[in-house]
PDB file of N, CA and C in Angstrom:
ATOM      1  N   UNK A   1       0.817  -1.194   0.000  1.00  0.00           N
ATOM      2  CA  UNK A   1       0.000   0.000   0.000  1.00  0.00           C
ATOM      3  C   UNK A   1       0.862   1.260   0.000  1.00  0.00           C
ATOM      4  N   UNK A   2       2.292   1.245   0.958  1.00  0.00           N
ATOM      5  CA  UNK A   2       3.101   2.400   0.731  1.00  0.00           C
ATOM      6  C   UNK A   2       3.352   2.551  -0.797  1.00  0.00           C
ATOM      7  N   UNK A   3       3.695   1.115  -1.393  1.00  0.00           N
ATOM      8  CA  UNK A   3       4.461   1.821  -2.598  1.00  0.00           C
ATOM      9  C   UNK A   3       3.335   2.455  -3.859  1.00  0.00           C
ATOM     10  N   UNK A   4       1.988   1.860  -3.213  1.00  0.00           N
ATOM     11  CA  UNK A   4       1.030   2.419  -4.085  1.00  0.00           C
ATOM     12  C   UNK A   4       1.076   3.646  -4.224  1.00  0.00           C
ATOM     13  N   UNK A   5       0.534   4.180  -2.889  1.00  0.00           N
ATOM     14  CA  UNK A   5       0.762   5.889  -2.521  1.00  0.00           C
ATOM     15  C   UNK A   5       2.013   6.253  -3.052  1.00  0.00           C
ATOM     16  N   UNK A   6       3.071   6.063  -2.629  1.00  0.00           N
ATOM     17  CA  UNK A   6       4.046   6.784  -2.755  1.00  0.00           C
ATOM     18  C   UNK A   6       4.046   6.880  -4.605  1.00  0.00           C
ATOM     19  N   UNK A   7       3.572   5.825  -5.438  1.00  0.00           N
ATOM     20  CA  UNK A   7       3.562   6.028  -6.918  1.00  0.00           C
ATOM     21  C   UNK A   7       3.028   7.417  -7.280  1.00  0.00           C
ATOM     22  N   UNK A   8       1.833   7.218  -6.769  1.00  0.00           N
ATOM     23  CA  UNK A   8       0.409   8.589  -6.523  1.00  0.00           C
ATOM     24  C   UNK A   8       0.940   9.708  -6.422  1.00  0.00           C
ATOM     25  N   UNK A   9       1.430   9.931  -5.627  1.00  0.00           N
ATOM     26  CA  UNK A   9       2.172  10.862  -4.617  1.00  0.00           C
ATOM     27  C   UNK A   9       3.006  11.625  -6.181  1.00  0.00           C
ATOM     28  N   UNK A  10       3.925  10.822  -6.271  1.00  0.00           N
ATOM     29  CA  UNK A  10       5.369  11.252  -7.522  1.00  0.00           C
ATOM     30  C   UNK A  10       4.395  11.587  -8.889  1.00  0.00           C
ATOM     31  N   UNK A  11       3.521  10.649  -9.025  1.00  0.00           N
ATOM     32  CA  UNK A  11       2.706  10.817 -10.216  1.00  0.00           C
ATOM     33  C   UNK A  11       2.050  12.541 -10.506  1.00  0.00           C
ATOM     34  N   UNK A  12       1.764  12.514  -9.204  1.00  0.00           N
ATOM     35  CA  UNK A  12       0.753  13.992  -9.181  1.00  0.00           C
ATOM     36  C   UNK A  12       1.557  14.647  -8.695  1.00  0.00           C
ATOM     37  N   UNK A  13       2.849  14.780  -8.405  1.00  0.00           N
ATOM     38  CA  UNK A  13       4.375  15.664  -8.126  1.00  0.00           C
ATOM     39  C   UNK A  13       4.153  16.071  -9.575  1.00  0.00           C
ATOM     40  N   UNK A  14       4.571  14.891 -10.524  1.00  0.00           N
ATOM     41  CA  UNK A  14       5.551  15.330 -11.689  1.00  0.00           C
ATOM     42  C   UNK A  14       4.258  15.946 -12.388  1.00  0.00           C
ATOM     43  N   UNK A  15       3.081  15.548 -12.718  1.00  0.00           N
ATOM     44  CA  UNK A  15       2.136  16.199 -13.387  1.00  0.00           C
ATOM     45  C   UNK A  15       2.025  17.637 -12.844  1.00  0.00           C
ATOM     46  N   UNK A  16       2.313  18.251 -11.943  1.00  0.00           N
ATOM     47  CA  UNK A  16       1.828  19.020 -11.006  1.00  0.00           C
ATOM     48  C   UNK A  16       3.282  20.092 -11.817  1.00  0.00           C
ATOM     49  N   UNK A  17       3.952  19.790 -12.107  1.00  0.00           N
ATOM     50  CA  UNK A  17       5.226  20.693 -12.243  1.00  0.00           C
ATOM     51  C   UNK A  17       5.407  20.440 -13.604  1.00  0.00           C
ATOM     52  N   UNK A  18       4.414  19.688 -14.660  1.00  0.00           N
ATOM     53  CA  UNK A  18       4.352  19.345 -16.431  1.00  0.00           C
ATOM     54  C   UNK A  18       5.658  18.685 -16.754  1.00  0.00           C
ATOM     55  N   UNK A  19       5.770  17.069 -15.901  1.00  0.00           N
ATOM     56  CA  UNK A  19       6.754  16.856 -16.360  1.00  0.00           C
ATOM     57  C   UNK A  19       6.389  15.420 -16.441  1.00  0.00           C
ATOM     58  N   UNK A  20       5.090  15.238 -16.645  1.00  0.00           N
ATOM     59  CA  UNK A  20       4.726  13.746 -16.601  1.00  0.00           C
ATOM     60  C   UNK A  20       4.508  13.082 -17.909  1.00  0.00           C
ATOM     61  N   UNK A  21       5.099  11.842 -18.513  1.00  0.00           N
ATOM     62  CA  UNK A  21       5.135  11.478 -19.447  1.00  0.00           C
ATOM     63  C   UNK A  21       4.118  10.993 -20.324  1.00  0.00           C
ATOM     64  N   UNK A  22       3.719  10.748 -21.422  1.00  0.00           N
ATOM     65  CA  UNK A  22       2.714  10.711 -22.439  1.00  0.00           C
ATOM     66  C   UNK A  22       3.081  10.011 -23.320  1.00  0.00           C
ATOM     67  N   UNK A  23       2.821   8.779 -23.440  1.00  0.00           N
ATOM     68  CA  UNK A  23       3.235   7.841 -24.661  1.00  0.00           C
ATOM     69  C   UNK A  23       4.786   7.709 -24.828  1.00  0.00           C
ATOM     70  N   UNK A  24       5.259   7.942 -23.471  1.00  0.00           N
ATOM     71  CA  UNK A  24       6.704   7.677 -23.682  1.00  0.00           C
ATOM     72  C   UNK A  24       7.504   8.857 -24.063  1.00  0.00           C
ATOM     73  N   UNK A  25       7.017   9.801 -24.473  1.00  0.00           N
ATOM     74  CA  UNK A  25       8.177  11.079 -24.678  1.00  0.00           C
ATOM     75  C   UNK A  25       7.612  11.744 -23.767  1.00  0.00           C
ATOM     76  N   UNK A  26       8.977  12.401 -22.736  1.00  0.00           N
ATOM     77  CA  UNK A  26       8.457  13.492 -21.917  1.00  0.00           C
ATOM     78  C   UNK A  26       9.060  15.166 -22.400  1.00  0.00           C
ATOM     79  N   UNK A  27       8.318  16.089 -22.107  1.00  0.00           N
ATOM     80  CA  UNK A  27       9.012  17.342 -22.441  1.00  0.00           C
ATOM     81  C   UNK A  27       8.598  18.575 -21.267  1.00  0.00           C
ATOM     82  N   UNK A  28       9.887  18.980 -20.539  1.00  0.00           N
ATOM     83  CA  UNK A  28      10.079  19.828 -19.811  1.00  0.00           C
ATOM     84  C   UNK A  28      10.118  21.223 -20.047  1.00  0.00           C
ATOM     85  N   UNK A  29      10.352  21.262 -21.437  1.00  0.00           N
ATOM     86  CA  UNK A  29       9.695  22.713 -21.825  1.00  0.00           C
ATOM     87  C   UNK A  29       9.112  23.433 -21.141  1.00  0.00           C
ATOM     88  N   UNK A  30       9.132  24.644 -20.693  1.00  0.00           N
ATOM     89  CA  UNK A  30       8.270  25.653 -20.025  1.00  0.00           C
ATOM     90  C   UNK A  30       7.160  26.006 -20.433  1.00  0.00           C
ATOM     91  N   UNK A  31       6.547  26.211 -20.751  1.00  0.00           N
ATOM     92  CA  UNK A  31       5.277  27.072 -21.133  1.00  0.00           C
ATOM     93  C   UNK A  31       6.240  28.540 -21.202  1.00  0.00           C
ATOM     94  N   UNK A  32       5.421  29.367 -22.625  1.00  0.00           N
ATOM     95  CA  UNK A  32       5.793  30.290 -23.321  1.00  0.00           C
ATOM     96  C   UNK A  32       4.697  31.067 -22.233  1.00  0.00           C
ATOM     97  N   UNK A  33       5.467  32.458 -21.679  1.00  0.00           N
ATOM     98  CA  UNK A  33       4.676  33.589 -21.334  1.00  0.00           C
ATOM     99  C   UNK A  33       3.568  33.812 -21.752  1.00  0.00           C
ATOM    100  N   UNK A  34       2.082  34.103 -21.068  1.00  0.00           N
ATOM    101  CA  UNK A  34       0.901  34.741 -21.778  1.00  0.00           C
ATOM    102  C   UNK A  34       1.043  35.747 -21.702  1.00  0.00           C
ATOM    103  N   UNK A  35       0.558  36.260 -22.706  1.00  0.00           N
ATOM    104  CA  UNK A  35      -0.122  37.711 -23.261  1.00  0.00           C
ATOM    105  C   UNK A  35      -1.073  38.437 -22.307  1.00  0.00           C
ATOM    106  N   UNK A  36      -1.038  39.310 -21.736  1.00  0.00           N
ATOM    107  CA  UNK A  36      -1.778  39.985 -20.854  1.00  0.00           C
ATOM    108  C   UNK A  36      -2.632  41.172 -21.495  1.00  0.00           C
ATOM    109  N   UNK A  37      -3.821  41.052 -22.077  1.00  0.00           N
ATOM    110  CA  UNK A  37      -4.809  41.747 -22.451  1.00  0.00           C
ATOM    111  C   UNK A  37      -5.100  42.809 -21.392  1.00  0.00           C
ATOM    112  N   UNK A  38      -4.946  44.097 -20.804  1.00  0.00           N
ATOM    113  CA  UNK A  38      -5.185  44.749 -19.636  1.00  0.00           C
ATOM    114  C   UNK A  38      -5.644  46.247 -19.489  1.00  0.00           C
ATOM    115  N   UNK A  39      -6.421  46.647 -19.183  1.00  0.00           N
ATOM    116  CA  UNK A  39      -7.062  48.108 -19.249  1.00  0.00           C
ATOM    117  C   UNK A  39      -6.936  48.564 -18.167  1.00  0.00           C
ATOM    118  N   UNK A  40      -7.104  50.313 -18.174  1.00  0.00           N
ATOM    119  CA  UNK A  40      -7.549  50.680 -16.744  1.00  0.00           C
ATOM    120  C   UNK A  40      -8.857  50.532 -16.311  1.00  0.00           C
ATOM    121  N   UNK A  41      -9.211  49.826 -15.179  1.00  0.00           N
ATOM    122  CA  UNK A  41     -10.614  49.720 -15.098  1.00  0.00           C
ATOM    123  C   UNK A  41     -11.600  50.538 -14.352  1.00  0.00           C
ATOM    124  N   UNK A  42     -10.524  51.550 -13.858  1.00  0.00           N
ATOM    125  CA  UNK A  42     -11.088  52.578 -12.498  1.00  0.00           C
ATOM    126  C   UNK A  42     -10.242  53.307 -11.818  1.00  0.00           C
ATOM    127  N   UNK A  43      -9.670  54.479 -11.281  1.00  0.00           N
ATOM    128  CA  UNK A  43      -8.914  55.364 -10.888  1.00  0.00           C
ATOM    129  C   UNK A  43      -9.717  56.490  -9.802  1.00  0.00           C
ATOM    130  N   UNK A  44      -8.838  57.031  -8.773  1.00  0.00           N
ATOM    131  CA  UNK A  44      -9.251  57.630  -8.330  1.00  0.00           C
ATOM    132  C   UNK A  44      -8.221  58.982  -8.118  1.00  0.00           C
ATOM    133  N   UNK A  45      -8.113  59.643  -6.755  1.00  0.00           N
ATOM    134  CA  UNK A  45      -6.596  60.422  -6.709  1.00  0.00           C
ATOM    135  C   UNK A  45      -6.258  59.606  -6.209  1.00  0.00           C
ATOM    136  N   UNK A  46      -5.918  58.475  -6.132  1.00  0.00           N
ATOM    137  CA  UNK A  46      -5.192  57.478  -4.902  1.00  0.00           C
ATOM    138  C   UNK A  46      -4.899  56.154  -5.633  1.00  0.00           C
ATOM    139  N   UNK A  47      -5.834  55.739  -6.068  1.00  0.00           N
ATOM    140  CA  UNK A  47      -5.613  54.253  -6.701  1.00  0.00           C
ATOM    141  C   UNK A  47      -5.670  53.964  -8.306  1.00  0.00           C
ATOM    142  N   UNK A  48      -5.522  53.105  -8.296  1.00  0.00           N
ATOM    143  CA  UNK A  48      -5.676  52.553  -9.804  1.00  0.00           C
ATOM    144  C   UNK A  48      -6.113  51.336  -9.858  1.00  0.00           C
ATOM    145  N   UNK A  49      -7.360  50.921 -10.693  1.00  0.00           N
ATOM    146  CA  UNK A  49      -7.791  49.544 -10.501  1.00  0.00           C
ATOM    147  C   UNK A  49      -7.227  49.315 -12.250  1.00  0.00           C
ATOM    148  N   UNK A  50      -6.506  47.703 -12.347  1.00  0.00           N
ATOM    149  CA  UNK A  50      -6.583  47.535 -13.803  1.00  0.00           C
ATOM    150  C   UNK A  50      -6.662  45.982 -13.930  1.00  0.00           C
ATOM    151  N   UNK A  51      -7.531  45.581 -14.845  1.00  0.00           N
ATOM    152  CA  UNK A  51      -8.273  44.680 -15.119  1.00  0.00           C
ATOM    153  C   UNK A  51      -7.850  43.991 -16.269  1.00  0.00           C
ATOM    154  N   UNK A  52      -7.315  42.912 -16.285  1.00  0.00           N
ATOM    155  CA  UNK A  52      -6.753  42.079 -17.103  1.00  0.00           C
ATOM    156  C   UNK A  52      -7.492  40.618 -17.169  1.00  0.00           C
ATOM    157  N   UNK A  53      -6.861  40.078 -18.684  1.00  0.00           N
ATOM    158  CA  UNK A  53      -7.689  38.733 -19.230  1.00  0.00           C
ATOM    159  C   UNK A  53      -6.231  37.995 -19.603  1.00  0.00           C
ATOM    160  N   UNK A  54      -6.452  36.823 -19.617  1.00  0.00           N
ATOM    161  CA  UNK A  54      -5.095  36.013 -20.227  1.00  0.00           C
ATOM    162  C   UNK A  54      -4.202  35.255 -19.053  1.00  0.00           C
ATOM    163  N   UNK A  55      -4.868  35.481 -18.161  1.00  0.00           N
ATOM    164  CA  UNK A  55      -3.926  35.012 -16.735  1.00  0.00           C
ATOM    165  C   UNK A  55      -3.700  35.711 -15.632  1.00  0.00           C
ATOM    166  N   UNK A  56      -3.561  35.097 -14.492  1.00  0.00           N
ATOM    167  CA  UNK A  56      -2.963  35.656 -12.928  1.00  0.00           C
ATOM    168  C   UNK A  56      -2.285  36.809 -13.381  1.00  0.00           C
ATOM    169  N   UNK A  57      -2.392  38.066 -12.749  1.00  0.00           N
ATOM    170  CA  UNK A  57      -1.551  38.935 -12.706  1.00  0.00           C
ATOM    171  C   UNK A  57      -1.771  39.724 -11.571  1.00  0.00           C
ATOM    172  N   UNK A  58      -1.055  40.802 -11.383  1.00  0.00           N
ATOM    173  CA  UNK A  58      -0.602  41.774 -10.753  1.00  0.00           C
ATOM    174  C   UNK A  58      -0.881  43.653 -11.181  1.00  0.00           C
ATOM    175  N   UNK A  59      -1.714  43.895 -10.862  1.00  0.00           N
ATOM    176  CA  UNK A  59      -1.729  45.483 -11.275  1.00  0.00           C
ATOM    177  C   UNK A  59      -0.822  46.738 -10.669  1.00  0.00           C
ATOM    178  N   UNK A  60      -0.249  47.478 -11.102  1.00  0.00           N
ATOM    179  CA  UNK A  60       0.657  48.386 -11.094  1.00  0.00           C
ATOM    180  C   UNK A  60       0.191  49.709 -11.214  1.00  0.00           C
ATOM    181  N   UNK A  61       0.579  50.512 -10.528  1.00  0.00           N
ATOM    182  CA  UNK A  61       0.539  52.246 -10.896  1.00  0.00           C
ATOM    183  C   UNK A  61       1.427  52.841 -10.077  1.00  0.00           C
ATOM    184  N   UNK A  62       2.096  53.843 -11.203  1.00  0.00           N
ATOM    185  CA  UNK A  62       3.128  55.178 -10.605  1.00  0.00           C
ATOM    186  C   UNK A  62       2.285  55.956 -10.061  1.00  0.00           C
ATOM    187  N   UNK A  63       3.157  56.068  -8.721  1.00  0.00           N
ATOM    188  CA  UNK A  63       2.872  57.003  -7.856  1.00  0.00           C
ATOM    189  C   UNK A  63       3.465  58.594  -8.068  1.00  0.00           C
ATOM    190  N   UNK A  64       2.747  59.866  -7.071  1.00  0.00           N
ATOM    191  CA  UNK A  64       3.365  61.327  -7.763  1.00  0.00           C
ATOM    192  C   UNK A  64       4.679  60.999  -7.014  1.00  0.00           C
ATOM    193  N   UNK A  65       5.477  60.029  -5.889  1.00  0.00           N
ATOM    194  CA  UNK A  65       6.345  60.179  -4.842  1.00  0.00           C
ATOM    195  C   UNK A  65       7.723  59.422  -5.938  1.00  0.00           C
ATOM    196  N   UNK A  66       6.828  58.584  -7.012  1.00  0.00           N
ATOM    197  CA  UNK A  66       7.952  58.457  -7.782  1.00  0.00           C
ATOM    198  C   UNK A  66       8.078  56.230  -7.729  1.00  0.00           C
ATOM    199  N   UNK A  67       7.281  55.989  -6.838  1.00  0.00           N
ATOM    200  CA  UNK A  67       7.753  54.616  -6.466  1.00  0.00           C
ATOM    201  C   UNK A  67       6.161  54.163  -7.381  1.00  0.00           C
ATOM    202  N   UNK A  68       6.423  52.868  -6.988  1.00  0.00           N
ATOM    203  CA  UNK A  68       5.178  52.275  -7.759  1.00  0.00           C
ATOM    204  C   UNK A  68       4.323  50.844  -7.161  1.00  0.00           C
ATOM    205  N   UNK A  69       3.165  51.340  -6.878  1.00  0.00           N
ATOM    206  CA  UNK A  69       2.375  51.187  -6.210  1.00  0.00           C
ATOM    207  C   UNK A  69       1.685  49.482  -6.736  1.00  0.00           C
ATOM    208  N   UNK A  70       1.515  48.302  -5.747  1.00  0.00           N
ATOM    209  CA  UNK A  70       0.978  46.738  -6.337  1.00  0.00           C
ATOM    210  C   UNK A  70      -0.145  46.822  -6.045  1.00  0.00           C
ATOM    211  N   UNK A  71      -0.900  45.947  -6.441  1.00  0.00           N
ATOM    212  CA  UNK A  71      -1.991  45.350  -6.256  1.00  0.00           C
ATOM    213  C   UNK A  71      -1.864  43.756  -5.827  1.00  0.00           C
ATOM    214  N   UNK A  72      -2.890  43.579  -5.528  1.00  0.00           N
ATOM    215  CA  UNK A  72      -3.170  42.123  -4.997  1.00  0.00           C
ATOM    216  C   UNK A  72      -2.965  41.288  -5.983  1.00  0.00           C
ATOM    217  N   UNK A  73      -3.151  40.235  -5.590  1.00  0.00           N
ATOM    218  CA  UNK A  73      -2.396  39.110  -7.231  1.00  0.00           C
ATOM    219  C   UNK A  73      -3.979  38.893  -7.187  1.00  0.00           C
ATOM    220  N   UNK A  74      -4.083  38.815  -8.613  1.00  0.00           N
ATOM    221  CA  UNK A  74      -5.564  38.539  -9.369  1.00  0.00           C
ATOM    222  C   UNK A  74      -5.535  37.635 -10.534  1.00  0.00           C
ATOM    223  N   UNK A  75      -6.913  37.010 -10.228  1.00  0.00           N
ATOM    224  CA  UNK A  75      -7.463  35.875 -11.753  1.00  0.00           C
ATOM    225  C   UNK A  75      -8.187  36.621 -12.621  1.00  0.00           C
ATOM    226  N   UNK A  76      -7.925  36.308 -13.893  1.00  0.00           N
ATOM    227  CA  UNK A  76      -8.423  36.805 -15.290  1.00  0.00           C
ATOM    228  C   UNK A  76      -9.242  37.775 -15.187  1.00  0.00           C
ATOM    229  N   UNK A  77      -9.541  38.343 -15.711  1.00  0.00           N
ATOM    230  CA  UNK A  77     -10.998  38.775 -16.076  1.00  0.00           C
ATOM    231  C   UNK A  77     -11.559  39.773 -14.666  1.00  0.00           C
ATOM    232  N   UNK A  78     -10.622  39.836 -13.402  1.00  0.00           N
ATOM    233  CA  UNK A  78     -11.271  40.218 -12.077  1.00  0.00           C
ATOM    234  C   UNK A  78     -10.310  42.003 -11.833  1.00  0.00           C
ATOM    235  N   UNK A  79     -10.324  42.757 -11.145  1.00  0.00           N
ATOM    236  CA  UNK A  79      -9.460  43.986 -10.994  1.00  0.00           C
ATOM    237  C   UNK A  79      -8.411  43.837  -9.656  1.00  0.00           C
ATOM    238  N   UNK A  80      -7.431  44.339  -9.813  1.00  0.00           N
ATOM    239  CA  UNK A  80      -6.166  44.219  -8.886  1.00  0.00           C
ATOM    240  C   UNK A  80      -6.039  46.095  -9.056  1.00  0.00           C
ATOM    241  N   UNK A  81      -5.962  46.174  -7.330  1.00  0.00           N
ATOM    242  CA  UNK A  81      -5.928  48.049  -6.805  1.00  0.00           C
ATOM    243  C   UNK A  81      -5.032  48.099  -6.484  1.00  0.00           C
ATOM    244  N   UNK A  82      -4.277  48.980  -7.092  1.00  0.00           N
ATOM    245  CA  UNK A  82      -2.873  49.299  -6.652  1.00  0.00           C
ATOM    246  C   UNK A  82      -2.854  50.736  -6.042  1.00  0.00           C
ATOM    247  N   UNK A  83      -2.683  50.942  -4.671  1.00  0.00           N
ATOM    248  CA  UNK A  83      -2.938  51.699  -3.910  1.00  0.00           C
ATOM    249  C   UNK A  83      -2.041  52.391  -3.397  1.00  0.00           C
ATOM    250  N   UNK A  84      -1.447  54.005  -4.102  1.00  0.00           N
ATOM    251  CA  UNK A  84      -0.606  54.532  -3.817  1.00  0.00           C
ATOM    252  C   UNK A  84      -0.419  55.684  -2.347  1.00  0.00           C
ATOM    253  N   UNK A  85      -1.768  55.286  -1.730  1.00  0.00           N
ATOM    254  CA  UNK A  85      -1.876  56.299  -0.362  1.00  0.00           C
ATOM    255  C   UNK A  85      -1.214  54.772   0.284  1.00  0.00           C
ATOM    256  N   UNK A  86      -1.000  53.931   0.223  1.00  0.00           N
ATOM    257  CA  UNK A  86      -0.013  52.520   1.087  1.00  0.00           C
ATOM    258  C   UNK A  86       1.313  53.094   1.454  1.00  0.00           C
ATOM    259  N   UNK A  87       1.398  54.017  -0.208  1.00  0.00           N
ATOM    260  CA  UNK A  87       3.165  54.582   0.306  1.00  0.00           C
ATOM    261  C   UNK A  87       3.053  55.565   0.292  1.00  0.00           C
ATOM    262  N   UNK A  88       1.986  56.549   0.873  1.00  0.00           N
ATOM    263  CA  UNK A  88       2.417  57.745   1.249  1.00  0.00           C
ATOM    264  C   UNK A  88       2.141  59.215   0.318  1.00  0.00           C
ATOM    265  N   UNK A  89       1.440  58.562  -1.150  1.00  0.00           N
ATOM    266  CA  UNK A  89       1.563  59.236  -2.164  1.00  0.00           C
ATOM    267  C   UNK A  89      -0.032  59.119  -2.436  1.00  0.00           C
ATOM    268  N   UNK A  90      -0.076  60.089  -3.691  1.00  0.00           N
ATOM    269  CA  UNK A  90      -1.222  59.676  -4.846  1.00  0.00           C
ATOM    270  C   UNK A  90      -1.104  59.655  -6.027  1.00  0.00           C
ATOM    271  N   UNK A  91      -1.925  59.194  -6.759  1.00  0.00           N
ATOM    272  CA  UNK A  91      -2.037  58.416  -8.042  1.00  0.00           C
ATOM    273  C   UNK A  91      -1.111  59.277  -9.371  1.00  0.00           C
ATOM    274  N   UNK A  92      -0.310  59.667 -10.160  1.00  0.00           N
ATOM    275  CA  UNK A  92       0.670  60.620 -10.886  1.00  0.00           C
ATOM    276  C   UNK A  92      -0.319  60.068 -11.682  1.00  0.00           C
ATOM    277  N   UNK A  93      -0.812  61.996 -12.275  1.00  0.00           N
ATOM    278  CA  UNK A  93      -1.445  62.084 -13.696  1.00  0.00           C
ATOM    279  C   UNK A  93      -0.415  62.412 -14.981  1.00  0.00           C
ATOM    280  N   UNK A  94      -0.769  61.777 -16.175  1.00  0.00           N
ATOM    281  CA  UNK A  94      -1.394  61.275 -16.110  1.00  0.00           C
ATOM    282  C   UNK A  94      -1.599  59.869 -15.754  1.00  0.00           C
ATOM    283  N   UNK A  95      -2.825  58.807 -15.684  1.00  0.00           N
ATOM    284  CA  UNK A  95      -2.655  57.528 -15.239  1.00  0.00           C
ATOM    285  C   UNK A  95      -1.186  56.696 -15.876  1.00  0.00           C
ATOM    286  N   UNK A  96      -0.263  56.309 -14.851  1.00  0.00           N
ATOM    287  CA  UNK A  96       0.722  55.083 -16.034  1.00  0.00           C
ATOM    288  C   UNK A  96       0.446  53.565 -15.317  1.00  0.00           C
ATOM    289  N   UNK A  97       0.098  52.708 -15.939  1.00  0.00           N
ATOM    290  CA  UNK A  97      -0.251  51.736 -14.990  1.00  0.00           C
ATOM    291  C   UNK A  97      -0.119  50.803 -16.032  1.00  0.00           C
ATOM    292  N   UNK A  98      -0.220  49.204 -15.119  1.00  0.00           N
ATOM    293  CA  UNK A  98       0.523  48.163 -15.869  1.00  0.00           C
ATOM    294  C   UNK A  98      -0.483  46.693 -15.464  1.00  0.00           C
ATOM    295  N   UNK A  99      -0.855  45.803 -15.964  1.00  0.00           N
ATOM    296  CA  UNK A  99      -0.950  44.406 -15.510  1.00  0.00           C
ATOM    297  C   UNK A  99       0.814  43.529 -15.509  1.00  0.00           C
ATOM    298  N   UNK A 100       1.049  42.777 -14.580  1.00  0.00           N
ATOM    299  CA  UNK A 100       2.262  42.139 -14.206  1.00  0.00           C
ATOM    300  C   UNK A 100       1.618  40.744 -14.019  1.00  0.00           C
ATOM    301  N   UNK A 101       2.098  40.087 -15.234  1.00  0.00           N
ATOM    302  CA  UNK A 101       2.159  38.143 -15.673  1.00  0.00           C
ATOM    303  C   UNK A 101       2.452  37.829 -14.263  1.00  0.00           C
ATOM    304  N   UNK A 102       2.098  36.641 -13.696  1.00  0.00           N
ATOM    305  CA  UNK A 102       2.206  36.106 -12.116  1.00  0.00           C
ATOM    306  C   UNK A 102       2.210  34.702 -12.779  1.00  0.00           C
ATOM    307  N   UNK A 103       3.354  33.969 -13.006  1.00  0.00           N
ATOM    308  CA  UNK A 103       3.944  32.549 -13.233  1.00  0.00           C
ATOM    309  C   UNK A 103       4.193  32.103 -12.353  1.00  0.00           C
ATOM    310  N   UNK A 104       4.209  32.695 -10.817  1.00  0.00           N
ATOM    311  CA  UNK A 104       4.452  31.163  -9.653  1.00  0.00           C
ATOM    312  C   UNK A 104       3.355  30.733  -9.108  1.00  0.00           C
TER     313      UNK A 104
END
């Protein structure tokens, strides 16, 4: 029964990290970066909401203090606030803001 599990276990390791084999050829290849489709979805003097499709990401906006302000890590299609009164600042017009790919 251990060595059952423990098969299980490695099986859904290596699938889990795309390295599990398929008719005998395996390929470790990475996956190629997605494309981040991303708008501003909402602004205030303080924040920046921006709303992206294509994958997990991260929303971004320059602050007037010069630093640059995160958002929460977000799924597709949902808004990530990047909140520049966190550091002290507000939002630098005009808006510059970013979606940031999240691969881990």
């Amino acid at each position: 029964m251990k060595r059952v599990l423990a098969s299980v276990f490695a099986a859904v390791a290596l699938a889990g990290a795309g390295l599990a084999t398929s008719g005998g050829a395996a390929s470790a290849a990475p996956a190629g970066p997605r494309a981040l489709s991303c708008s501003l979805a909402w602004s205030d003097a303080n924040t920046a909401g921006v709303k992206c499709y294509g994958g997990t990401f991260v929303g971004a906006a320059k602050c007037k203090n010069g630093r640059t302000a995160q958002g929460a890590l977000a799924a597709s299609g949902t808004t990530s606030y990047a909140y520049c009164s966190s550091l002290g600042s507000s939002l630098k017009k005009p808006v510059e803001w970013r979606g940031i790919p999240w691969s881990g």
